[in-house]
Protein backbone atom coordinates (compact mmCIF):
# COMPACT_ATOMS: atom_id res chain seq x y z
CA UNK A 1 0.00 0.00 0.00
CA UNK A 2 1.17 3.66 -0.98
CA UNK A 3 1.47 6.68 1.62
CA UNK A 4 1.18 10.43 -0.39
CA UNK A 5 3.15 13.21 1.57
CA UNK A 6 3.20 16.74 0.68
CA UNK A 7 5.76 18.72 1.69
CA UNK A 8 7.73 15.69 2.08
CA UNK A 9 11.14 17.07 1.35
CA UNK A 10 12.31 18.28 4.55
CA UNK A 11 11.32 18.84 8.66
CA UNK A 12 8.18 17.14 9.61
CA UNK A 13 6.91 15.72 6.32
CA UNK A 14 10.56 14.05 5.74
CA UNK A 15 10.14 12.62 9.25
CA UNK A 16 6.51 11.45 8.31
CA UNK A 17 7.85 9.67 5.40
CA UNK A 18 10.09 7.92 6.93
CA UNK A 19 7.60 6.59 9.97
CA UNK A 20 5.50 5.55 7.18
CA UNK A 21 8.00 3.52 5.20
CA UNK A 22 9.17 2.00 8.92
CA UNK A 23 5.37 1.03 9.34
CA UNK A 24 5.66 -0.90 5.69
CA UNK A 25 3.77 1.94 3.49
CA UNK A 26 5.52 2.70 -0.40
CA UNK A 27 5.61 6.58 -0.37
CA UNK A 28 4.64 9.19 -3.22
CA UNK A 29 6.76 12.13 -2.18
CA UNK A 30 6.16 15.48 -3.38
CA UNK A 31 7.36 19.17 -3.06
CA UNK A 32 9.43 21.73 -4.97
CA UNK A 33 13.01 20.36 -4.24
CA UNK A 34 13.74 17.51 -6.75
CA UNK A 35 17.14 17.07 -4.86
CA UNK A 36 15.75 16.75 -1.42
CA UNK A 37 12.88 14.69 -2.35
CA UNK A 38 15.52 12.07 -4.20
CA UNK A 39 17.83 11.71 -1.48
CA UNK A 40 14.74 10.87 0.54
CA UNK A 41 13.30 8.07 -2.11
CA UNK A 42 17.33 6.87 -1.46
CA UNK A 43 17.37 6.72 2.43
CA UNK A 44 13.82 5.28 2.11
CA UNK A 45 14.93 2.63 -0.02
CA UNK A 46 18.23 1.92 1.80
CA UNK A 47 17.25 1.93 5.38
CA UNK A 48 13.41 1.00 4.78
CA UNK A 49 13.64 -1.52 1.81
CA UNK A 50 10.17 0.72 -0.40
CA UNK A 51 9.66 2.11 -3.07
CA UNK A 52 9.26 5.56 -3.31
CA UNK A 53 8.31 8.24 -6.20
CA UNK A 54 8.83 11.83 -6.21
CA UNK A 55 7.00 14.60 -7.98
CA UNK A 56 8.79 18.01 -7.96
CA UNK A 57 6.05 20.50 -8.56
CA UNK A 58 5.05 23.97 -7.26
CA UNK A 59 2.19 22.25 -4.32
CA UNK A 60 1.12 26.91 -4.33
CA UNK A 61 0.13 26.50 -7.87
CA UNK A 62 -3.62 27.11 -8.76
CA UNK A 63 -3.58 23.29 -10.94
CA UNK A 64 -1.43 21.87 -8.21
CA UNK A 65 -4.14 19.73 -6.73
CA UNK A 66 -4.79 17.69 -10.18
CA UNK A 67 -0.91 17.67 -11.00
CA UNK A 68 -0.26 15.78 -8.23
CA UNK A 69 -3.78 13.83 -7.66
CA UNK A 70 -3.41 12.62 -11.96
CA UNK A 71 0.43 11.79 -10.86
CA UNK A 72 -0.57 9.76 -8.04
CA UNK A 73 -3.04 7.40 -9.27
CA UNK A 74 -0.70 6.90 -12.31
CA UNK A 75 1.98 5.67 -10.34
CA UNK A 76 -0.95 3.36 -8.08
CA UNK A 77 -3.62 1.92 -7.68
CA UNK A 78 -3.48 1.29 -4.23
CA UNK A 79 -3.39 4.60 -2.84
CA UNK A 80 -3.90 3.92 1.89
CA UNK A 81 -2.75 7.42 3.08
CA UNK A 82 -2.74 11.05 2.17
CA UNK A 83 -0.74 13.47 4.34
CA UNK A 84 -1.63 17.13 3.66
CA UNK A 85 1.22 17.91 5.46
CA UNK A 86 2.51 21.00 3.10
CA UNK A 87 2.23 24.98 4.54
CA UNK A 88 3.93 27.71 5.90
CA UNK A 89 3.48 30.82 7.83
CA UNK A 90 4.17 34.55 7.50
CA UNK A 91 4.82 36.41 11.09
CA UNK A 92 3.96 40.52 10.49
CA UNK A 93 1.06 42.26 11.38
CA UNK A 94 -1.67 41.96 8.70
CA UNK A 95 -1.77 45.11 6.82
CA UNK A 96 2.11 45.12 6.81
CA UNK A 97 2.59 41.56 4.98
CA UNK A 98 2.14 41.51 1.18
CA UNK A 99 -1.42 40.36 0.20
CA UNK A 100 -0.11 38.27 -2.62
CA UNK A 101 2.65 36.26 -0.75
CA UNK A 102 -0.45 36.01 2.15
CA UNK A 103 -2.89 34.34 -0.49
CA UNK A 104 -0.04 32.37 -1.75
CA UNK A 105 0.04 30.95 1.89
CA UNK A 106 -3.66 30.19 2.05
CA UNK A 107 -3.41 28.99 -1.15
CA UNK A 108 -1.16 26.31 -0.01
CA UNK A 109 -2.46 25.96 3.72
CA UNK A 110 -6.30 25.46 3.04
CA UNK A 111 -7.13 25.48 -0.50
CA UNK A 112 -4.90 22.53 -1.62
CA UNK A 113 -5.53 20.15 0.84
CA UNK A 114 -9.05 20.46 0.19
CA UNK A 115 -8.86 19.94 -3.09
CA UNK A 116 -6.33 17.02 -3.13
CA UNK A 117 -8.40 15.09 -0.83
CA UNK A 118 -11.50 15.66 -2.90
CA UNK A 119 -9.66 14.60 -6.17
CA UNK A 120 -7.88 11.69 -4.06
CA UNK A 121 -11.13 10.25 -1.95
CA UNK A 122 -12.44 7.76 -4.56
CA UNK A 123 -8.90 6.30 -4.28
CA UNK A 124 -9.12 5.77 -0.88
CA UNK A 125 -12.08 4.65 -0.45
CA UNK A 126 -10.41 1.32 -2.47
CA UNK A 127 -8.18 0.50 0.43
CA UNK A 128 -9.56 -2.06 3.15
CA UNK A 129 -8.38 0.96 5.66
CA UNK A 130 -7.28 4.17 4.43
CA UNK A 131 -6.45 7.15 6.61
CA UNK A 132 -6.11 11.18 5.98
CA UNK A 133 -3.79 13.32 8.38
CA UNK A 134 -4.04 16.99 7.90
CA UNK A 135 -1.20 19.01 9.17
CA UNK A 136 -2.52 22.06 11.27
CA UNK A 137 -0.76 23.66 14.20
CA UNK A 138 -1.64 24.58 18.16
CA UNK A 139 -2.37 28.13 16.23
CA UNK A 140 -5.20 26.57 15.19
CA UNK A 141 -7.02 26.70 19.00
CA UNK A 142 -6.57 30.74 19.01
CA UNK A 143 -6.11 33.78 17.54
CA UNK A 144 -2.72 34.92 17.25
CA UNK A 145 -1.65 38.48 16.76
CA UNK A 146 1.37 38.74 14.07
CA UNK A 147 0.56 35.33 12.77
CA UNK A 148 -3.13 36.11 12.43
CA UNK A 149 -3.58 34.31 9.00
CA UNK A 150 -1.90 31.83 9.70
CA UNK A 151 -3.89 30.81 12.64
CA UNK A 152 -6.88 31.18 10.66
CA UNK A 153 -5.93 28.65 7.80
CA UNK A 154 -5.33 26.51 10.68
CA UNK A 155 -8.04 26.95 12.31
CA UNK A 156 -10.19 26.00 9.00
CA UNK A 157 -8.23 22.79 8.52
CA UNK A 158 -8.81 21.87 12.32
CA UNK A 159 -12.32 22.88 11.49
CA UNK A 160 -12.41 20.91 7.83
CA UNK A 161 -10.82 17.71 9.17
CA UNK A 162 -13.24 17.31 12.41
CA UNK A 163 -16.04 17.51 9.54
CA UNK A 164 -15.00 15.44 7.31
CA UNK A 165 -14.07 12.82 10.06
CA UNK A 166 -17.70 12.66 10.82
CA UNK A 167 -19.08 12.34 7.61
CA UNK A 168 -16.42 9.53 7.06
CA UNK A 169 -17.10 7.91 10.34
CA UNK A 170 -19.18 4.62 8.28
CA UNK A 171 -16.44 4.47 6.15
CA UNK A 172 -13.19 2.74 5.60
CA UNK A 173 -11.79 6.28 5.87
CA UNK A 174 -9.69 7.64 9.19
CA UNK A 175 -9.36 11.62 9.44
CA UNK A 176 -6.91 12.50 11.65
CA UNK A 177 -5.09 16.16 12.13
CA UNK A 178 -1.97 17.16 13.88
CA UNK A 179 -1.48 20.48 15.40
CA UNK A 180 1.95 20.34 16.23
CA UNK A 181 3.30 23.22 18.25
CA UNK A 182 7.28 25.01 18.23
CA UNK A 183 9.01 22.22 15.96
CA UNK A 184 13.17 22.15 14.98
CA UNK A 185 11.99 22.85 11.44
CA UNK A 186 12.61 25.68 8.54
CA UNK A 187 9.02 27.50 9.50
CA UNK A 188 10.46 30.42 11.53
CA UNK A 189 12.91 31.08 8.96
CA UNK A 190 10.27 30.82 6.44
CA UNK A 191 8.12 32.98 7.82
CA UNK A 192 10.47 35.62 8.58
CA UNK A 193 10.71 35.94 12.36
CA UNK A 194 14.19 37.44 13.57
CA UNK A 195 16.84 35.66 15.48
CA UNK A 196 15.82 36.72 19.40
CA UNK A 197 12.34 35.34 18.36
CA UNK A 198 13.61 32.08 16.83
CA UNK A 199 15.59 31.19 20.17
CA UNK A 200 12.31 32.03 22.13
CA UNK A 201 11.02 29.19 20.34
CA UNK A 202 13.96 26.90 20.47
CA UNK A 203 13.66 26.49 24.03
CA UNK A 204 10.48 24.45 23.70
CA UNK A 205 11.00 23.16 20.54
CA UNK A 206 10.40 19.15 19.52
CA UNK A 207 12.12 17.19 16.69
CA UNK A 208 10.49 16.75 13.66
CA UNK A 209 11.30 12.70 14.42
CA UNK A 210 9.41 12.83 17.91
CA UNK A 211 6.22 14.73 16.05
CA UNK A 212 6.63 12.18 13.48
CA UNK A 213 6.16 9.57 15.83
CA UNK A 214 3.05 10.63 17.48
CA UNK A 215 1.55 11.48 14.21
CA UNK A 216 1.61 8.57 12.63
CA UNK A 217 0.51 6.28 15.98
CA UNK A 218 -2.34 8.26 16.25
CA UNK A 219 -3.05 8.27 12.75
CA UNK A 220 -2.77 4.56 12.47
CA UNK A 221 -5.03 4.53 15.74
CA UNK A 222 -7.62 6.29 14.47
CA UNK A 223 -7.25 9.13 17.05
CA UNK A 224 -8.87 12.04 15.59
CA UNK A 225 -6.62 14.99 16.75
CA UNK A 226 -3.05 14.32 17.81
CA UNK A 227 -1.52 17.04 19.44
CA UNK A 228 2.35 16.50 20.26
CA UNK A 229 3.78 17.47 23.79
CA UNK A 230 2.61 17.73 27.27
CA UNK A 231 3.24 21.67 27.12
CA UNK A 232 1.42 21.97 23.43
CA UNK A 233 -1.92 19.53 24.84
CA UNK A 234 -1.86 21.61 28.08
CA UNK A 235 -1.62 25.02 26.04
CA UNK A 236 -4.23 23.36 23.64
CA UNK A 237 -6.50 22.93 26.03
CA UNK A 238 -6.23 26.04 27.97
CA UNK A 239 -7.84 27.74 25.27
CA UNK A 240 -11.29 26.08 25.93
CA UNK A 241 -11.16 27.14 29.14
CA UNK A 242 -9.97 30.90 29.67
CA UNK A 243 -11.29 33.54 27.78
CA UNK A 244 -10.82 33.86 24.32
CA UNK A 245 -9.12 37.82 25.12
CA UNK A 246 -7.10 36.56 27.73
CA UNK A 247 -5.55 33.73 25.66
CA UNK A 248 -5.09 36.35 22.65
CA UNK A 249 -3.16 39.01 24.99
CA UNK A 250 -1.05 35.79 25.98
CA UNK A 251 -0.09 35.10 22.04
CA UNK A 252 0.54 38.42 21.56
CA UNK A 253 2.73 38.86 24.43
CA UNK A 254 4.91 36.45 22.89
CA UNK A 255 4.84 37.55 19.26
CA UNK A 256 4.57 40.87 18.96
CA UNK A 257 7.05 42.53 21.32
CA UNK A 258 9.76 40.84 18.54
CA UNK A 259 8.12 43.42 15.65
């Protein structure tokens, strides 16, 4: 059976990737670096013993969604697991961020996992036991000042994957999502956050390898929201509780003093 990660060339898609192909799943990789995404299909091949395919495509591109969804049932036919693990964020107040880099970012947060697991679903549904994890974040639980888009396409896909669980629940279809919290990845640099910030976040950082890990047991467990970290689950959860101002003055407190 065949695992499809997005955004599998580097931090916590590589990491997925590689618990899949330990767990026995053939991976269809796919990002923008060709390079990266080869020398993964290699280690996966070496230290795994599957097969693995890469697609080096542009996953912000309007057609992305049928690039890769055409690609993927080309290559298989027994398609178990699609990762919409693929996104980024962009730290700046609102008005101060370009609009056109921001809707590239929502372009790639919300609207192409949506579409991919539309276009991808009838494959799925052809596996004895298929599963969908959607990569979110612990933004996704608040509102957060300087990353406020961000949050909000995370927020949707928190939002998208809880409904789609339930209207899956008869089916032979998991959905699971993630919301990982501060991870040793490329984001921060990504989305532009200076240095003093960036070792703020350091200090209670996880791997991409331990995230990996949780991800895909809960995934494989059927759990339907995984969040990794006692700090990140307590954090989570806080937000249900205390009021939704209070938690926002919190988020800002730590993001915004770095502007």
């Amino acid at each position: 059976m065949y695992a499809l990660v997005t955004g599998a060339s580097r931090g916590i898609g590589r990491a997925i990737s590689l618990q899949l192909a330990q767990r026995g799943y053939d991976l269809l990789l796919v990002a923008r670096s060709e390079d990266q995404l080869t020398n993964l299909a290699l280690e996966i091949g070496t230290r795994h013993k599957r097969q693995a395919h890469v697609l080096a495509t542009d996953l912000a591109a309007p057609a992305a969604a049928e690039t890769v969804a055409a690609w993927a049932t080309h290559q298989t036919e027994q398609l178990a697991v699609l990762v919409n693990n693929a996104g980024y964020g962009l730290w700046g107040r609102f008005e101060q961020l370009s609009l056109v880099e921001q809707q590239n970012m929502m372009q790639l947060n919300m609207h192409l996992p949506v579409a991919l697991t539309h276009a991808l679903l009838p494959a799925l549904h052809k596996a004895p036991k298929a599963y969908i994890l959607n990569v979110a974040s612990t933004a996704a639980y608040q509102a957060v000042p300087s990353l406020s888009l961000y949050a909000a396409s995370k927020a949707f896909l928190l939002s998208f994957s809880r409904g789609l669980r339930y209207e899956l629940k008869t089916s032979n279809i998991s959905v699971t999502c993630l919301s990982p919290g501060a991870t040793t990845t490329n984001f921060a640099d990504r989305a532009g956050m200076g240095a003093e910030l960036q070792a703020t976040a350091n200090k209670v950082s996880m791997t991409p390898e331990a995230v990996a890990q949780a991800a895909v047991n809960g995934l494989l467990a059927g759990e339907a929201e995984i969040i990794p970290g006692v700090l990140n689950k307590v954090s989570a959860g806080l937000t249900s509780v205390v009021p939704k101002g209070i938690v926002e003055k919190i988020a800002a407190g730590i993001y915004e003093k770095y502007l």
